[in-house]
Protein backbone atom coordinates (compact mmCIF):
# COMPACT_ATOMS: atom_id res chain seq x y z
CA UNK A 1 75.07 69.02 132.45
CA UNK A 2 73.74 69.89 128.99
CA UNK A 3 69.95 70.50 129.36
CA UNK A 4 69.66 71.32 125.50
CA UNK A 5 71.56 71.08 122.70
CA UNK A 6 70.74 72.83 119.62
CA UNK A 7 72.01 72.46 115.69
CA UNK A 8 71.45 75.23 113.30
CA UNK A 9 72.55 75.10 109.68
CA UNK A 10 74.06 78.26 109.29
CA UNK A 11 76.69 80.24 111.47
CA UNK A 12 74.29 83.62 111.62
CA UNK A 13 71.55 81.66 112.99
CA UNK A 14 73.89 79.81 115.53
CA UNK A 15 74.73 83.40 116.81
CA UNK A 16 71.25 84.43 116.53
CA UNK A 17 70.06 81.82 119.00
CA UNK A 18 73.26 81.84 121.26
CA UNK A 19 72.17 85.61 121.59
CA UNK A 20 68.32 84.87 122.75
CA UNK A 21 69.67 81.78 124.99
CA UNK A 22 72.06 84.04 126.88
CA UNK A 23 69.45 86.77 127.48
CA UNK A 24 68.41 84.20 130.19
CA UNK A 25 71.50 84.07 131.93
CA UNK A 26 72.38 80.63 131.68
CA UNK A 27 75.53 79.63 130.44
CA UNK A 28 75.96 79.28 126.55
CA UNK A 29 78.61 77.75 124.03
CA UNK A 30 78.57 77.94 120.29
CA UNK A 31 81.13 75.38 118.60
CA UNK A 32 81.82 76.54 115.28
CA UNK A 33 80.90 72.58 113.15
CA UNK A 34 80.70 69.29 114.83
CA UNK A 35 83.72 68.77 117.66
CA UNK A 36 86.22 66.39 116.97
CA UNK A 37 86.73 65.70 120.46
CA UNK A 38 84.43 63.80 123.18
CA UNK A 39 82.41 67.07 124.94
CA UNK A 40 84.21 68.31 127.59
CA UNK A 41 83.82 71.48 129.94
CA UNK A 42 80.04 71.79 128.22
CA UNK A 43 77.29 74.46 129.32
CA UNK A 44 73.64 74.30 130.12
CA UNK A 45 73.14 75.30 126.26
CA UNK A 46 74.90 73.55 123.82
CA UNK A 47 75.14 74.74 120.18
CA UNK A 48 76.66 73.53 116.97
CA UNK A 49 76.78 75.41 114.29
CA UNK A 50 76.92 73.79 110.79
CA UNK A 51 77.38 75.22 107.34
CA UNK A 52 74.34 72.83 105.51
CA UNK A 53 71.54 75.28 104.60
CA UNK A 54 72.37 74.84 101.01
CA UNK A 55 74.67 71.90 101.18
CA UNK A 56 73.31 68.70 99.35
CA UNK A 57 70.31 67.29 100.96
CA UNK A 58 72.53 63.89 102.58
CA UNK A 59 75.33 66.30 103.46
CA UNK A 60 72.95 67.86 105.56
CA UNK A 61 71.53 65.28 107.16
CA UNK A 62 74.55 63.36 107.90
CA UNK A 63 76.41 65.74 109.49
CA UNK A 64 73.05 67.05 111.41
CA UNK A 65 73.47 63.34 112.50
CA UNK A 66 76.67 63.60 113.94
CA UNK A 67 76.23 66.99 115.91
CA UNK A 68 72.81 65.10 117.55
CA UNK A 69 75.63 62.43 118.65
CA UNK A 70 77.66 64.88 119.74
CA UNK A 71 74.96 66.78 121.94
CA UNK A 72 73.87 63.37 123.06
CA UNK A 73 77.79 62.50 124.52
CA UNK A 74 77.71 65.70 126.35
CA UNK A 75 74.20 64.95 128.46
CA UNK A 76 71.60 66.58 126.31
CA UNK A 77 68.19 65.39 126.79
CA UNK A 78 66.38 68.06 124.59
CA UNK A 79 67.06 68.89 120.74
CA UNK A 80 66.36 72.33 118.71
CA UNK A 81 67.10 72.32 115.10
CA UNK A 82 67.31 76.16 114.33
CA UNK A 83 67.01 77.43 110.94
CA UNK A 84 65.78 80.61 109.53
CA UNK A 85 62.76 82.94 110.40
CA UNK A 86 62.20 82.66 106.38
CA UNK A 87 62.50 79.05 106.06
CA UNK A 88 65.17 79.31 103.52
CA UNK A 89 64.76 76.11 102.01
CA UNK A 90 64.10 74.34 98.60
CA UNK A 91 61.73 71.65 97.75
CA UNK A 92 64.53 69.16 98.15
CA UNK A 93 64.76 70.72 101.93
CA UNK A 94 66.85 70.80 104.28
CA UNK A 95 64.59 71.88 106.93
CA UNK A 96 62.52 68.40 106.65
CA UNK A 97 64.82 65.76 105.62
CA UNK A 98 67.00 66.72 108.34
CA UNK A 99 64.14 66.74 110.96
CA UNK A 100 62.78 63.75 109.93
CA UNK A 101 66.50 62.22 110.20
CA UNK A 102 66.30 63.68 113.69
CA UNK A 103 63.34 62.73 114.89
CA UNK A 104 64.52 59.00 113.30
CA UNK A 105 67.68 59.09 115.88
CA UNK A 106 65.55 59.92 119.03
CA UNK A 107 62.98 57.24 118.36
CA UNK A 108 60.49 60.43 118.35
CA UNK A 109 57.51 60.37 116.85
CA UNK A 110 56.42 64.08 116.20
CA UNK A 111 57.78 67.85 115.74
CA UNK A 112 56.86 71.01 115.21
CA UNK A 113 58.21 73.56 112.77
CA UNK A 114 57.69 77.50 113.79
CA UNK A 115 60.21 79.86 112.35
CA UNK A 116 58.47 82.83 113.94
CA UNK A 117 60.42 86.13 114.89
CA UNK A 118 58.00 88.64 116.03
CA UNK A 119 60.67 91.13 117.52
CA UNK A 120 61.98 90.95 113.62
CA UNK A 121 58.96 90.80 112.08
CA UNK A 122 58.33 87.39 111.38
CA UNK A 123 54.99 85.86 111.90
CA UNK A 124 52.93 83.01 111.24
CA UNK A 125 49.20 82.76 110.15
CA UNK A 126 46.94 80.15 109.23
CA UNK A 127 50.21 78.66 108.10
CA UNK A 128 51.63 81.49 106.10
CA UNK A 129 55.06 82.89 106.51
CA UNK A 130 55.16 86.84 106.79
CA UNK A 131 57.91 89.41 107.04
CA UNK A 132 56.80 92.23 108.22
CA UNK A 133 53.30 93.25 106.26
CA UNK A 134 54.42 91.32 103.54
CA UNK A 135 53.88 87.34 102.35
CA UNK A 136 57.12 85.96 102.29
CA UNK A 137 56.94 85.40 98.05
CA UNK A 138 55.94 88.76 98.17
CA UNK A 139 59.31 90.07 100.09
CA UNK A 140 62.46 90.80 99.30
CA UNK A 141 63.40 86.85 99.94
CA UNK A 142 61.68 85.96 96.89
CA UNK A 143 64.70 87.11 95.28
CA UNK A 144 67.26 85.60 97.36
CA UNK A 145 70.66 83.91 94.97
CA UNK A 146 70.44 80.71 96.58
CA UNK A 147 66.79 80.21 98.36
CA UNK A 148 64.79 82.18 96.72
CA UNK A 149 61.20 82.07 98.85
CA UNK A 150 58.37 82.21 95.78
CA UNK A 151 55.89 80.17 98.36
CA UNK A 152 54.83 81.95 101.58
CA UNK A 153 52.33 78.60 102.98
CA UNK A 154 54.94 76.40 104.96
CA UNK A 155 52.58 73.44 105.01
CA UNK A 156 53.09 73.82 101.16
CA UNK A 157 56.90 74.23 101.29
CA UNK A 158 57.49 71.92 103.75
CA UNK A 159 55.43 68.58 102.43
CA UNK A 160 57.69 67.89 99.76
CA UNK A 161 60.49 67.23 101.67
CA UNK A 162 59.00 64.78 104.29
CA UNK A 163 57.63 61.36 104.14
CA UNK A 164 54.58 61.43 106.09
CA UNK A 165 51.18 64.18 106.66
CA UNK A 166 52.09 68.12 107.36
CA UNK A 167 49.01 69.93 109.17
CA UNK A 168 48.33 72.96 111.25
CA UNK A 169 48.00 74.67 114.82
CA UNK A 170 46.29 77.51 114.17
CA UNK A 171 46.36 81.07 115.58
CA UNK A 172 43.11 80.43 117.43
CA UNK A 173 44.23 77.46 119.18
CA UNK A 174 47.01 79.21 120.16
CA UNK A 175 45.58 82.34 121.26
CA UNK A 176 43.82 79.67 124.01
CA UNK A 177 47.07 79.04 125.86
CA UNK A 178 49.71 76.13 126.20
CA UNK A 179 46.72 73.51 127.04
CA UNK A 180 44.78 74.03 123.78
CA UNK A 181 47.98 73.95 121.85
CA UNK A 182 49.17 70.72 123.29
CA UNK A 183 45.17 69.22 122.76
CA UNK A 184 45.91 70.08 119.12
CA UNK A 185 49.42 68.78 118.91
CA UNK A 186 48.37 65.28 120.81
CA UNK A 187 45.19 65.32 118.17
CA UNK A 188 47.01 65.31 115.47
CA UNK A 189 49.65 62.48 117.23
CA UNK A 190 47.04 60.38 117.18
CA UNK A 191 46.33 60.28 113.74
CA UNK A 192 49.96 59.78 112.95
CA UNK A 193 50.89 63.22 111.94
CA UNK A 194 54.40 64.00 112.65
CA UNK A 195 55.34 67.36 111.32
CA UNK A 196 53.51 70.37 112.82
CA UNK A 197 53.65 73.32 111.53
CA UNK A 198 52.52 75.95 114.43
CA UNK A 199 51.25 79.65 114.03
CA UNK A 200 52.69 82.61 116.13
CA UNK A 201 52.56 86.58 115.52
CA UNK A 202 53.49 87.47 119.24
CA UNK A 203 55.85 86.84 121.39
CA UNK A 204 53.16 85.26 123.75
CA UNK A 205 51.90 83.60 121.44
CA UNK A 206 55.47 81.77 121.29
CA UNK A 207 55.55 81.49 125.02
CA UNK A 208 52.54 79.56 124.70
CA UNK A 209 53.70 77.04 122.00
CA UNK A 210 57.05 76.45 124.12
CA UNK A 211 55.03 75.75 127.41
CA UNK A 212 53.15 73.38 125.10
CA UNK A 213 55.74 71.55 123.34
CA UNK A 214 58.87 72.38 125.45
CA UNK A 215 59.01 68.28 126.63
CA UNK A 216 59.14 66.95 122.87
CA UNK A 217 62.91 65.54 122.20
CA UNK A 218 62.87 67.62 119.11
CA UNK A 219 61.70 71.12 118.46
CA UNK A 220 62.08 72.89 114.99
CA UNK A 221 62.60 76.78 114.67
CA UNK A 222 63.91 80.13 114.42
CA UNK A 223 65.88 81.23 117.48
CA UNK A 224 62.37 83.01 119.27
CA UNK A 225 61.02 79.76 120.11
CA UNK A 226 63.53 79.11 122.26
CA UNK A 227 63.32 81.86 123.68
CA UNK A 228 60.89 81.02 126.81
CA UNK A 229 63.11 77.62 126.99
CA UNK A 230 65.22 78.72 130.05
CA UNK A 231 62.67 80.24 132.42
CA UNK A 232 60.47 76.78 131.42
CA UNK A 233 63.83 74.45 132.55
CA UNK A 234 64.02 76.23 135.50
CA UNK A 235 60.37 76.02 136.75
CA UNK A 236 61.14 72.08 135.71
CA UNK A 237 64.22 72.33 137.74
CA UNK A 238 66.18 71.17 135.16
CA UNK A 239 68.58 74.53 135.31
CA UNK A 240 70.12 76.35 137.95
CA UNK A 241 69.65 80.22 138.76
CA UNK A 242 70.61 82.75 136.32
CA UNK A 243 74.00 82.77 135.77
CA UNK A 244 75.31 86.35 134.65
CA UNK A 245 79.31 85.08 134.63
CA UNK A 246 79.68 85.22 130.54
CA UNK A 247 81.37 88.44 129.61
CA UNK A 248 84.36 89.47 127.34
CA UNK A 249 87.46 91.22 127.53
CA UNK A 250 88.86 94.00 125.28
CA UNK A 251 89.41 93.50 121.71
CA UNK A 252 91.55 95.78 119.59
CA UNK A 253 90.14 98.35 117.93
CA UNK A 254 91.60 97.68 114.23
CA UNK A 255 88.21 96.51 112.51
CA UNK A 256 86.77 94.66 108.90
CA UNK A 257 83.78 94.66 107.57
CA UNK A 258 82.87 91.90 105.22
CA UNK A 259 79.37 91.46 103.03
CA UNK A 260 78.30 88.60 100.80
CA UNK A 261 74.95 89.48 101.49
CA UNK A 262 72.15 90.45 98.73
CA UNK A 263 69.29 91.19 100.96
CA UNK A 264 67.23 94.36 100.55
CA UNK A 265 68.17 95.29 104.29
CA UNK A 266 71.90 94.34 103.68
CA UNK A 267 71.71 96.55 100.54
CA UNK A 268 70.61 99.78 102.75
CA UNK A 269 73.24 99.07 105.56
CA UNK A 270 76.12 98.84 102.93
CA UNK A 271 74.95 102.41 101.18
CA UNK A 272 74.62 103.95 104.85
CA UNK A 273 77.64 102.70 105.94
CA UNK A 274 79.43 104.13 102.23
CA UNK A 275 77.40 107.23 103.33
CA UNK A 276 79.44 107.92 106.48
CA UNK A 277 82.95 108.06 104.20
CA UNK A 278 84.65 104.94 105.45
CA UNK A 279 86.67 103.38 102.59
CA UNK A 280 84.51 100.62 100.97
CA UNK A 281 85.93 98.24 97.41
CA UNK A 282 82.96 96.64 95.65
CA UNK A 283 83.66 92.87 94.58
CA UNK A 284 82.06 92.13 91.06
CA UNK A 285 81.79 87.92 90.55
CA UNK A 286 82.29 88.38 86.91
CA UNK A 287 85.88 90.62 87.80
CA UNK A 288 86.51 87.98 90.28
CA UNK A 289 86.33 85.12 88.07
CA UNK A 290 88.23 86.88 84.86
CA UNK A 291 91.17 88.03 87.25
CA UNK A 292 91.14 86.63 90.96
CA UNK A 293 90.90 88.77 94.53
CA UNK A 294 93.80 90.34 94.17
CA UNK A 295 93.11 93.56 93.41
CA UNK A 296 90.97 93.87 96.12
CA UNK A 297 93.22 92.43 98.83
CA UNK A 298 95.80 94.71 97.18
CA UNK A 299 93.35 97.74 98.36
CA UNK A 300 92.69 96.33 101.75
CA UNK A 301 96.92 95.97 102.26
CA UNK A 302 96.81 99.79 101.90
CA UNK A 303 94.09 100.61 103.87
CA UNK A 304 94.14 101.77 107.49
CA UNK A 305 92.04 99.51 109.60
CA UNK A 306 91.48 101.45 112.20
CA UNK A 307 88.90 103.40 109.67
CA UNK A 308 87.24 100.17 109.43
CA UNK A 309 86.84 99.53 105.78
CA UNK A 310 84.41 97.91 104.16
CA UNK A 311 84.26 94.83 101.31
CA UNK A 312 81.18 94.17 100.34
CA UNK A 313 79.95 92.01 97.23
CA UNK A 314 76.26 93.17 98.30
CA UNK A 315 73.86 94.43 95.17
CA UNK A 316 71.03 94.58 93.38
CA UNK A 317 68.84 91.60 92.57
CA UNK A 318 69.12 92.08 88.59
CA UNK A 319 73.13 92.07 88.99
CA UNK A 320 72.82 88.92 91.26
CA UNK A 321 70.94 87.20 88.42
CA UNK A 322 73.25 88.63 85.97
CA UNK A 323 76.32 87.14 87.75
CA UNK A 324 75.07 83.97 88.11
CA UNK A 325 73.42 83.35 84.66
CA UNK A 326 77.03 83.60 82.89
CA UNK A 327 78.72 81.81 86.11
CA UNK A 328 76.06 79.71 87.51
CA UNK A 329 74.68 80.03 91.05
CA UNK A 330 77.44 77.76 92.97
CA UNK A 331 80.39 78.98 91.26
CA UNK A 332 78.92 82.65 91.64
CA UNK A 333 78.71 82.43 95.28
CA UNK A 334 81.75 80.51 95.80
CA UNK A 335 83.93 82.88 93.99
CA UNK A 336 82.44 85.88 96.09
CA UNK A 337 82.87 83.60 99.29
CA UNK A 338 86.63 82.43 98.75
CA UNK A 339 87.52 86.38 98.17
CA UNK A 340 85.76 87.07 101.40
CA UNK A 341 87.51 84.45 103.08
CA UNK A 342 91.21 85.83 101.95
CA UNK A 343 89.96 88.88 102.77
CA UNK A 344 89.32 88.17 106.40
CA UNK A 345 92.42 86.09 107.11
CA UNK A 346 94.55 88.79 105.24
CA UNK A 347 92.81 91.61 107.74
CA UNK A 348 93.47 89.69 110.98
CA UNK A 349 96.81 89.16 109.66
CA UNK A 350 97.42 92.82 109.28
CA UNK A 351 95.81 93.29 112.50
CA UNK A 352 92.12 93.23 112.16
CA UNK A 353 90.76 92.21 115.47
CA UNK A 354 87.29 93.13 115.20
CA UNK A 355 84.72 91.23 111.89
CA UNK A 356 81.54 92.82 111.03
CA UNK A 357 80.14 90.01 108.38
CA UNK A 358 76.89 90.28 106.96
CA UNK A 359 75.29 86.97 105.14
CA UNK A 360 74.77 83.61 106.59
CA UNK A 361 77.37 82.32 103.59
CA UNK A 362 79.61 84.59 104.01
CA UNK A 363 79.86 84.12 108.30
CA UNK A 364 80.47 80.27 107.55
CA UNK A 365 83.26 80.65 104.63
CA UNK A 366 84.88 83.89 106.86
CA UNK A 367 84.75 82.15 110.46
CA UNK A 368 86.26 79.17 108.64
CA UNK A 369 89.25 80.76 107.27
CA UNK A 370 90.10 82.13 110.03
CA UNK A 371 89.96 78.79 112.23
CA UNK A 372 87.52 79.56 114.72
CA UNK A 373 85.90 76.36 116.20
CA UNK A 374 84.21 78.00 119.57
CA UNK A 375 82.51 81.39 120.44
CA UNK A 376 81.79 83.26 123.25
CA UNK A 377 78.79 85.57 123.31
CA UNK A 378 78.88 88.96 124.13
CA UNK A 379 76.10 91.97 123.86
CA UNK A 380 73.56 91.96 121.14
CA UNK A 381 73.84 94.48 118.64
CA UNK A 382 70.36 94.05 117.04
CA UNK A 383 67.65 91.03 117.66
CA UNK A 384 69.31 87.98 117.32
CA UNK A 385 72.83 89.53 116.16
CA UNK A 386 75.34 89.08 119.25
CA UNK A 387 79.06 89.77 119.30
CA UNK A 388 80.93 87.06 119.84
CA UNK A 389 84.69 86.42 120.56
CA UNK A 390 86.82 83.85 120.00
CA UNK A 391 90.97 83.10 119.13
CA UNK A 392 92.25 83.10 115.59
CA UNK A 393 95.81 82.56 114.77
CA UNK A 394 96.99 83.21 118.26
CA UNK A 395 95.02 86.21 118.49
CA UNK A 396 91.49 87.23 120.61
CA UNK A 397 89.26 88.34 117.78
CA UNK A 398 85.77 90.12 117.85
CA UNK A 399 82.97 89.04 115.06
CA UNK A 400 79.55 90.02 114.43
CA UNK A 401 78.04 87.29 112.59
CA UNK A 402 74.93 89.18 111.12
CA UNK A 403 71.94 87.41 109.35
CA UNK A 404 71.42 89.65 105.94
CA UNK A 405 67.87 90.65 106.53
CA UNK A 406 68.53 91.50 110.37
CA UNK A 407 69.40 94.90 112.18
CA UNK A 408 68.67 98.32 111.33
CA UNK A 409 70.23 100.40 108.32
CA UNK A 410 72.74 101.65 110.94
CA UNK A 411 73.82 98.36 112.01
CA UNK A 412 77.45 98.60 111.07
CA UNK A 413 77.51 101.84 112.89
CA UNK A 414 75.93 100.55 115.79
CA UNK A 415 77.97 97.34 115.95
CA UNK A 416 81.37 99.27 116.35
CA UNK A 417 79.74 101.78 119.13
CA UNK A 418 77.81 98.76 121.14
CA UNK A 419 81.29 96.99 121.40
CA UNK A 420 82.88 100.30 123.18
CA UNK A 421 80.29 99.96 125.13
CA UNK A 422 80.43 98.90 128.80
């Protein structure tokens, strides 16, 4: 039986909270866009992963709509609509629209929103979005090429895009425990308010909001909400003992890296990784749209793979803007995304059994050329960044799916060593 089933609107943050679920021990599947098929074979933690953060606002919502069907066929009870710890967003949404179309579908009547990520630095505060020290319009997301963040007060960012009040649980009612958090949340039910947005800068302070709110048929978040979830189901006795089953098997060592991310952290892990000598071929949008990928699928045909090269359309913010000033934002990304994309299914058909992709874009357009539809989890690399396996052309393939603000500047380092690992 499914005991939740979650929908996140990127592939990274599918991964991400795949990775945090099966820390608990409890059975998880990630299905790689909405099945086609009735559910079958489910787990205790459904997930569907959807490519809509910037997709047109009815896009998102109607296939949001479809994956809540979906969960619904398989047994699910509870919903978690997972987006990012920065709220990417725009005033259009999607965050909202699609939670309101959500909470529309379960005859619900109120949600909250907490994209908090403590153990990655994200926190909440009087309903202010930080990353690390810094205001999120005052980070490196507020010059992100397709969301960027130039508002760090979520009630702010988040009215626009719903139809009814936004208000507040603050940080002192949640310092209290669960029991003042829920007094707050059924408060504010009562005078019809619908969309919560809830403050958290701890962990506990999470576990507190959870215990609060777990019961709601919709929660909104990043993937450290959920977090608590399982040990909460099982004092509920909704889900059975830890289940420690999930594991992988060897993957061949020949191994791609792939970035379409711009972030500031993705821009340090692409110069240490350049640092340690491994082959790496920048891809320039403005090349790419005068003369096509081919000269840089010509370079990866002559590299050696088990040196694990590197492709990687990561840069500066200036040469972001630049690209997508004479190409405009959509076709800028697209072009980078579709070179990626040959890229990857041109590795794994030269052998490549192991992905390293950084940038929630760039894990949707990748893991959808090469025809994955389910994955596996396997160890976490970094916070919210698991392996994951899964079959592509006939072949058992290996991909770290990598948010582009998350992990260390080692992380492509580390992801090849923690796969050796035992």
């Amino acid at each position: 039986m499914t005991v939740l089933g979650c929908i996140a609107d990127d592939f990274t943050g599918a991964t991400d909270l795949a990775g945090l679920l099966a820390r608990s021990g409890a059975p998880v599947r990630l299905r790689i866009g909405v099945p086609q098929t009735p559910p079958a074979d489910t787990a205790a933690f459904e997930i569907v992963a959807l490519k809509t953060r910037t997709a047109p606002v009815a896009q998102a919502v109607a296939e949001s709509r479809a994956a809540l069907a979906w969960l619904r066929q398989a047994g699910a009870s509870r919903f978690y609509w997972k987006y990012c710890s920065t709220f990417d967003s725009t005033p259009r949404g999607n965050i909202g629209p699609v939670a309101e179309a959500l909470l529309a579908d379960l005859g619900a009547t109120q949600t909250i929103y907490c994209p908090a990520f403590p153990e990655n630095g994200r926190t909440v505060f009087m309903g202010n979005l930080f990353v690390w020290r810094q205001l999120l319009a005052e980070s490196p997301m507020k010059d992100h090429p397709l969301t960027p963040m130039t508002d760090s007060n979520l009630l702010r960012l988040l009215a626009p895009q719903v139809a009814g009040p936004v208000d507040l649980v603050e940080r002192t009612s949640v310092a209290k425990g669960a029991g003042a958090v829920r007094a707050a949340l059924d408060a504010l039910k009562a005078r019809g308010v619908a969309h919560v947005i809830v403050d958290a800068i701890t962990q506990a302070d999470l576990d507190s909001v959870a215990a609060a709110a777990w019961e709601m048929p919709l929660l909104t978040g990043g993937s450290a909400l959920a977090l608590p979830l399982p040990a909460l189901y099982r004092e509920a006795g909704l889900l059975d003992a830890a289940d420690t089953t999930q594991g992988s098997e060897p993957v061949e060592a020949a191994t791609l890296l792939l970035s379409g991310s711009c972030s500031a952290m993705t821009r340090a892990q692409v110069a240490a990784y350049r640092e340690t000598g491994a082959p790496a071929f920048r891809l320039d949008p403005l090349e790419l749209a005068r003369s096509g990928p081919q000269a840089a699928l010509d370079w990866l045909a002559a590299q050696d793979l088990a040196r694990a090269p590197l492709l990687y359309a990561t840069a500066e913010p200036e040469a972001v803007r630049a690209a997508q000033q004479q190409l405009g934002t959509e076709q800028a990304g697209a072009i980078v995304e579709a070179a990626l994309a040959a890229a990857a299914t041109l590795g794994r058909d030269r052998g490549a059994r192991r992905f390293i992709v950084a940038g929630g874009e760039t894990s949707g357009a990748v893991t959808q050329a090469l025809g994955v539809t389910q994955l596996d989890l396997g160890a976490e690399i970094a916070p919210g960044v698991p392996w994951t396996f899964a079959r592509s052309g006939g072949h058992r393939v290996a991909l770290a799916l990598k948010s582009g603000n998350f992990g260390t500047e080692s992380f492509f380092t580390d992801a090849r060593e923690r796969l050796e690992q035992p």
